[in-house]
N, C-alpha and C. Protein backbone atom coordinates (compact mmCIF):
# COMPACT_ATOMS: atom_id res chain seq x y z
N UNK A 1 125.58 128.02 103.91
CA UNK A 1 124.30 127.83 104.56
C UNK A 1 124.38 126.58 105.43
N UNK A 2 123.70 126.84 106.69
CA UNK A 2 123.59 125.32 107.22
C UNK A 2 122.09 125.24 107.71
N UNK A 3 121.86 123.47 108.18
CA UNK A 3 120.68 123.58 108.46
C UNK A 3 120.58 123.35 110.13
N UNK A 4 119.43 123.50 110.66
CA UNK A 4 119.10 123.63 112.60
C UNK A 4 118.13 122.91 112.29
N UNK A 5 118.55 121.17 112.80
CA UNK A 5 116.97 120.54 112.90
C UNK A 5 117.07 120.28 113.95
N UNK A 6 115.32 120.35 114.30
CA UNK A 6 114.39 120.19 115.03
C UNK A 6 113.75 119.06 115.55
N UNK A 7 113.83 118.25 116.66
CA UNK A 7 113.24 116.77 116.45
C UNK A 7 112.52 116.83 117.83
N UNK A 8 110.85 116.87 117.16
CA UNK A 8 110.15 116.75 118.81
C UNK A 8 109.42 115.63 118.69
N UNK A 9 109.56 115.10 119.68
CA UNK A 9 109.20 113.14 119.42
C UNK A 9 107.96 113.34 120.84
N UNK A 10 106.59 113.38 120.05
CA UNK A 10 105.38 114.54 120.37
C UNK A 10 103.93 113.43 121.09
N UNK A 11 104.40 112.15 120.17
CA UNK A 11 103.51 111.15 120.10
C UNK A 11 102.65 111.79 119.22
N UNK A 12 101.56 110.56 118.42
CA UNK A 12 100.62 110.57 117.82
C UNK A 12 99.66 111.86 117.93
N UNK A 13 99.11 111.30 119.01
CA UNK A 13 98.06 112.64 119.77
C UNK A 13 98.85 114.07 119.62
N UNK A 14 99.47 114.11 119.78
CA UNK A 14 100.03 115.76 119.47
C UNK A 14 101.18 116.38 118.44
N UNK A 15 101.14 115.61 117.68
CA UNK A 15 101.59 115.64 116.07
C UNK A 15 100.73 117.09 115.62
N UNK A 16 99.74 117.27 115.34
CA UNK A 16 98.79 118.11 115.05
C UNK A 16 99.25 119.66 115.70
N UNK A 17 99.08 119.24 117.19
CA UNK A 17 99.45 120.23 118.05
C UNK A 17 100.98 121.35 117.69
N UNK A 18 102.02 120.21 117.42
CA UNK A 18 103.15 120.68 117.59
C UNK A 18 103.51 121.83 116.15
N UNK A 19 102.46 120.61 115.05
CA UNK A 19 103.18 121.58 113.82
C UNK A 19 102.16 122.80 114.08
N UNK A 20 101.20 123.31 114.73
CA UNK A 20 100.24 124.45 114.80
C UNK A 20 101.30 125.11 115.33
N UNK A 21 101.58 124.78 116.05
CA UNK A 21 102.75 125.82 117.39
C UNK A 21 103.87 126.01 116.49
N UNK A 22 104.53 125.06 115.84
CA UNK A 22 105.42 125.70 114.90
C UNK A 22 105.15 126.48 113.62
N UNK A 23 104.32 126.34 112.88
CA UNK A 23 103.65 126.98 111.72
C UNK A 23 103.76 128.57 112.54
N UNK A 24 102.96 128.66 114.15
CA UNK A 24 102.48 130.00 114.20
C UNK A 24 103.73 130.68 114.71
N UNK A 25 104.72 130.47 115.13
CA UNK A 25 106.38 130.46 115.38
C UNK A 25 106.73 131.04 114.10
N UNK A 26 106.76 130.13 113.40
CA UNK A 26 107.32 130.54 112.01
C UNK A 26 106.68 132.23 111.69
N UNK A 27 106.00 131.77 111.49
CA UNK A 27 105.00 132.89 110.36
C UNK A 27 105.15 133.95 111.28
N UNK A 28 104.96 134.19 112.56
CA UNK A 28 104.62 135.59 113.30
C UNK A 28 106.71 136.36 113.48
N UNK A 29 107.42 135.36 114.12
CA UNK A 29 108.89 135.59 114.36
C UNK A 29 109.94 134.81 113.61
N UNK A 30 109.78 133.88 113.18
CA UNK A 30 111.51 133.43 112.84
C UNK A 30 111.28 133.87 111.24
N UNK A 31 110.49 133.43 110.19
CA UNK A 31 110.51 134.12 108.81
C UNK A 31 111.02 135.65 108.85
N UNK A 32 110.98 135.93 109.94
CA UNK A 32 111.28 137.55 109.63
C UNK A 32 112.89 137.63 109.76
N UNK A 33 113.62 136.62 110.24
CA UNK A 33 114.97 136.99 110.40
C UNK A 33 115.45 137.03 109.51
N UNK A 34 116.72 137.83 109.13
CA UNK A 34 117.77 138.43 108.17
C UNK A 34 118.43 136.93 107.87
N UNK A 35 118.68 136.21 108.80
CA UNK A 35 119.75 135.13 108.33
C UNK A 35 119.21 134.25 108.31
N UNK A 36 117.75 134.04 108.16
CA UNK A 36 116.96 133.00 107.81
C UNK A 36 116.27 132.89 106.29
N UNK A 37 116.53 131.43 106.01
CA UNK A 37 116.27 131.50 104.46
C UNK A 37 115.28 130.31 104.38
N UNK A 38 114.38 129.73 105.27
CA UNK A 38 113.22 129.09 105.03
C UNK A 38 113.32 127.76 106.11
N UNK A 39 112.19 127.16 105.98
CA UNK A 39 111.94 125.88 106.74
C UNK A 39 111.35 124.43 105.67
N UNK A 40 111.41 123.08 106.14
CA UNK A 40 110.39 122.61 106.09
C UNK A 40 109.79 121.85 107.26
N UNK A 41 108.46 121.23 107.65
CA UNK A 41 108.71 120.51 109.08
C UNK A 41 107.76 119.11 108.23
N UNK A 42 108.23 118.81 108.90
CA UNK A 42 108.44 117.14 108.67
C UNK A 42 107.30 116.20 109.89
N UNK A 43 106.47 115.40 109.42
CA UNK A 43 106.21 114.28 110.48
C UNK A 43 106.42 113.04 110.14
N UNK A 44 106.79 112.06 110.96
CA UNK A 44 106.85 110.78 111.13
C UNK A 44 105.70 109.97 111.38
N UNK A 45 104.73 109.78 111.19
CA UNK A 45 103.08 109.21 111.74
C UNK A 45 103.48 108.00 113.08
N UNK A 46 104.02 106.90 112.57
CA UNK A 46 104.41 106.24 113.01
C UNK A 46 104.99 106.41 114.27
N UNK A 47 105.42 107.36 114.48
CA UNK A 47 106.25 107.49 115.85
C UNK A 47 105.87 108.78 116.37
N UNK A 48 105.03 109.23 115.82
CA UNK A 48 104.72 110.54 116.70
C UNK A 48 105.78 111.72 116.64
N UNK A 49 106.96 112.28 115.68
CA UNK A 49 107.94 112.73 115.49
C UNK A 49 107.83 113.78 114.45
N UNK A 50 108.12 115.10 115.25
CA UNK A 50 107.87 116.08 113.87
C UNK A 50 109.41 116.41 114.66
N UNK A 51 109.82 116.80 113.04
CA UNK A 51 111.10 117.30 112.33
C UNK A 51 111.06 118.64 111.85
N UNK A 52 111.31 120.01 111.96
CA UNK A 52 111.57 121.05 111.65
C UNK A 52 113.42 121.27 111.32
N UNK A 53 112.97 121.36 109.77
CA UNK A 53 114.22 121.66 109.17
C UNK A 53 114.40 123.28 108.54
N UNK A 54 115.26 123.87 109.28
CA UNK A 54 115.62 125.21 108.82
C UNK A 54 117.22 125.54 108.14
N UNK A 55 116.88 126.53 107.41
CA UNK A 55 117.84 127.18 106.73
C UNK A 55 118.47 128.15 107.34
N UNK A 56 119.95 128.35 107.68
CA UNK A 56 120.26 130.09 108.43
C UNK A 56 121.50 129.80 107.43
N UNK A 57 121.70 131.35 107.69
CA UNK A 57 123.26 131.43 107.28
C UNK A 57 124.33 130.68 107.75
N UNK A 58 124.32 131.09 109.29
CA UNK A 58 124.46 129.74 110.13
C UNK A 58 124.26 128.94 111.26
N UNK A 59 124.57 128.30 112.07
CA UNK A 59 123.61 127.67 112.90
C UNK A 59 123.99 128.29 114.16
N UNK A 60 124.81 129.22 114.46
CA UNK A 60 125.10 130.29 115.27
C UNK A 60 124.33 131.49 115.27
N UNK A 61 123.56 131.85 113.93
CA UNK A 61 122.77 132.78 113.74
C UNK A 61 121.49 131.90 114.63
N UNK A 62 121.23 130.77 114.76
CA UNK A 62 119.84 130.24 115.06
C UNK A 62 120.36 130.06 116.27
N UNK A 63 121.07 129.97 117.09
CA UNK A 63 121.54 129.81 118.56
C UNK A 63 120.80 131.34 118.76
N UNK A 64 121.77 132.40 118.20
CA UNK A 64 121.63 133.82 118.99
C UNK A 64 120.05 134.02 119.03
N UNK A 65 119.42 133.92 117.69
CA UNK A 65 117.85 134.24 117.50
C UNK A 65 117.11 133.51 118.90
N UNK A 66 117.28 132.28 119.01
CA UNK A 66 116.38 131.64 120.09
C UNK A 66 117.22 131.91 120.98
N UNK A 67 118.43 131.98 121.89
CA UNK A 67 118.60 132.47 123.05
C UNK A 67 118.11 134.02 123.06
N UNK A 68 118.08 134.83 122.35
CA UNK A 68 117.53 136.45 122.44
C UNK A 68 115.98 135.91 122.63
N UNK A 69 115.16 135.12 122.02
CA UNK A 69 113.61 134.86 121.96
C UNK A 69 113.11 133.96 122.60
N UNK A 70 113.84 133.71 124.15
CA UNK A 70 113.43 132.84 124.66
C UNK A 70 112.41 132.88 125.39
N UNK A 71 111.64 134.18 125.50
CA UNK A 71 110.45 134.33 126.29
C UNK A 71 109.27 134.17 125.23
N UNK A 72 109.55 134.18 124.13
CA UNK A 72 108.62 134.06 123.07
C UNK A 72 108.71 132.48 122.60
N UNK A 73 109.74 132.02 122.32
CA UNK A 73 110.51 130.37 122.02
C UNK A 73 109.52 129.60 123.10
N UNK A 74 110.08 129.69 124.14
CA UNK A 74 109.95 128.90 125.09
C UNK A 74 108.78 128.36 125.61
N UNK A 75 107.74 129.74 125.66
CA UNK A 75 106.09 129.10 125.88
C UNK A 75 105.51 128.55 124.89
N UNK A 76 105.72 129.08 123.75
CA UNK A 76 105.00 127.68 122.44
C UNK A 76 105.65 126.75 122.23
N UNK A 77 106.90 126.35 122.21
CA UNK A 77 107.56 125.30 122.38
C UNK A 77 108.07 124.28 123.40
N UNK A 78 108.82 124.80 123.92
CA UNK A 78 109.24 124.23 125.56
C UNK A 78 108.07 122.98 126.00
N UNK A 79 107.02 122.82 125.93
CA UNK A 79 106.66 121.72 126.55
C UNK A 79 106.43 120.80 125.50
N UNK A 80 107.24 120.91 124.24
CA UNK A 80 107.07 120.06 123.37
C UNK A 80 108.64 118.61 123.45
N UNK A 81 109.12 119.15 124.13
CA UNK A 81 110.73 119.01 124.21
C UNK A 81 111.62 118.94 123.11
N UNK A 82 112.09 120.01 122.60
CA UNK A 82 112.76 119.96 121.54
C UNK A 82 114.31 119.38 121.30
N UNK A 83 114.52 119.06 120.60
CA UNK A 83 115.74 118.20 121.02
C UNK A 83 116.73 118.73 119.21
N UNK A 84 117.56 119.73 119.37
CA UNK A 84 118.32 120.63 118.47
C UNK A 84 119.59 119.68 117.71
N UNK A 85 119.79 120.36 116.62
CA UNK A 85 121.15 119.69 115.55
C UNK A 85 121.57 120.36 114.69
N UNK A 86 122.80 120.73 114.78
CA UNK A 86 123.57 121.68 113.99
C UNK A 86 123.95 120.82 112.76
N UNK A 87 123.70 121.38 111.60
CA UNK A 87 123.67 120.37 110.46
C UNK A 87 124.62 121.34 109.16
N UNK A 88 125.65 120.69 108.94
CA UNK A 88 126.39 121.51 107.37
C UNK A 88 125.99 120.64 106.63
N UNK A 89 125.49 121.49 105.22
CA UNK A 89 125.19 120.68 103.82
C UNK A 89 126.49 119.78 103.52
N UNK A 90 126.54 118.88 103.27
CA UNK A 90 127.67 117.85 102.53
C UNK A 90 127.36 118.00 100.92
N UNK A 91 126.09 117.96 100.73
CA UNK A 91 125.29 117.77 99.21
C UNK A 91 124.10 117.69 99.10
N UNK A 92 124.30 118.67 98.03
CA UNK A 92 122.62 119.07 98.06
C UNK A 92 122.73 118.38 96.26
N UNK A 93 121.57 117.88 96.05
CA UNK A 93 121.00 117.32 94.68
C UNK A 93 119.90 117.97 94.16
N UNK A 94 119.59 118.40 93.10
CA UNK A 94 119.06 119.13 92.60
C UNK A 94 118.29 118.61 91.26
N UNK A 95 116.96 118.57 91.27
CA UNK A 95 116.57 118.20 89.58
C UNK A 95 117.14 118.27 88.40
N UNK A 96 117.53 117.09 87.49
CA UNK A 96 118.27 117.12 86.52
C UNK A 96 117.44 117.61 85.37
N UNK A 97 116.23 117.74 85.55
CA UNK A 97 115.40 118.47 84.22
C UNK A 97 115.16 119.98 84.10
């Protein structure tokens, strides 16, 4: 598994905005993909910075999905400026109870 983060540095004022546009992203098209195994998205207050962290099989599976969905991608997102990262687990930690 690897992860595809997401870093849109949105400012304050549109913190709100960005995770709506991603929440409704999520839920209507990318949850539905085969090689997708979940999200979380993340804000920074301080800096105006939401973080969308996803799960694929791999981060080639999340290339093909958004270059095939770029007419759908692109208008809810695109003026957010997204700025992409191909991420392999090193270690994952897990509750010891």
């Amino acid at each position: 598994m690897e992860i595809v983060m997401v870093e849109f540095e949105v400012g304050a004022h549109r913190v709100a905005d960005c995770v709506a546009a991603l929440n409704e992203l999520m839920a209507t098209v990318v949850s539905k993909q085969k090689h997708f195994h979940g999200a979380t998205v993340h804000i920074e207050e301080s800096s105006g910075t939401v973080i969308n962290m996803m799960k694929w099989d791999k981060a080639s599976d999340f290339v093909e999905f958004r270059d095939s969905n770029q007419d759908i991608i692109a208008p809810v997102l695109g003026h957010f400026g997204p700025k992409g990262r191909m991420l392999k687990i090193a270690l994952e930690v897990m509750p010891a109870h």
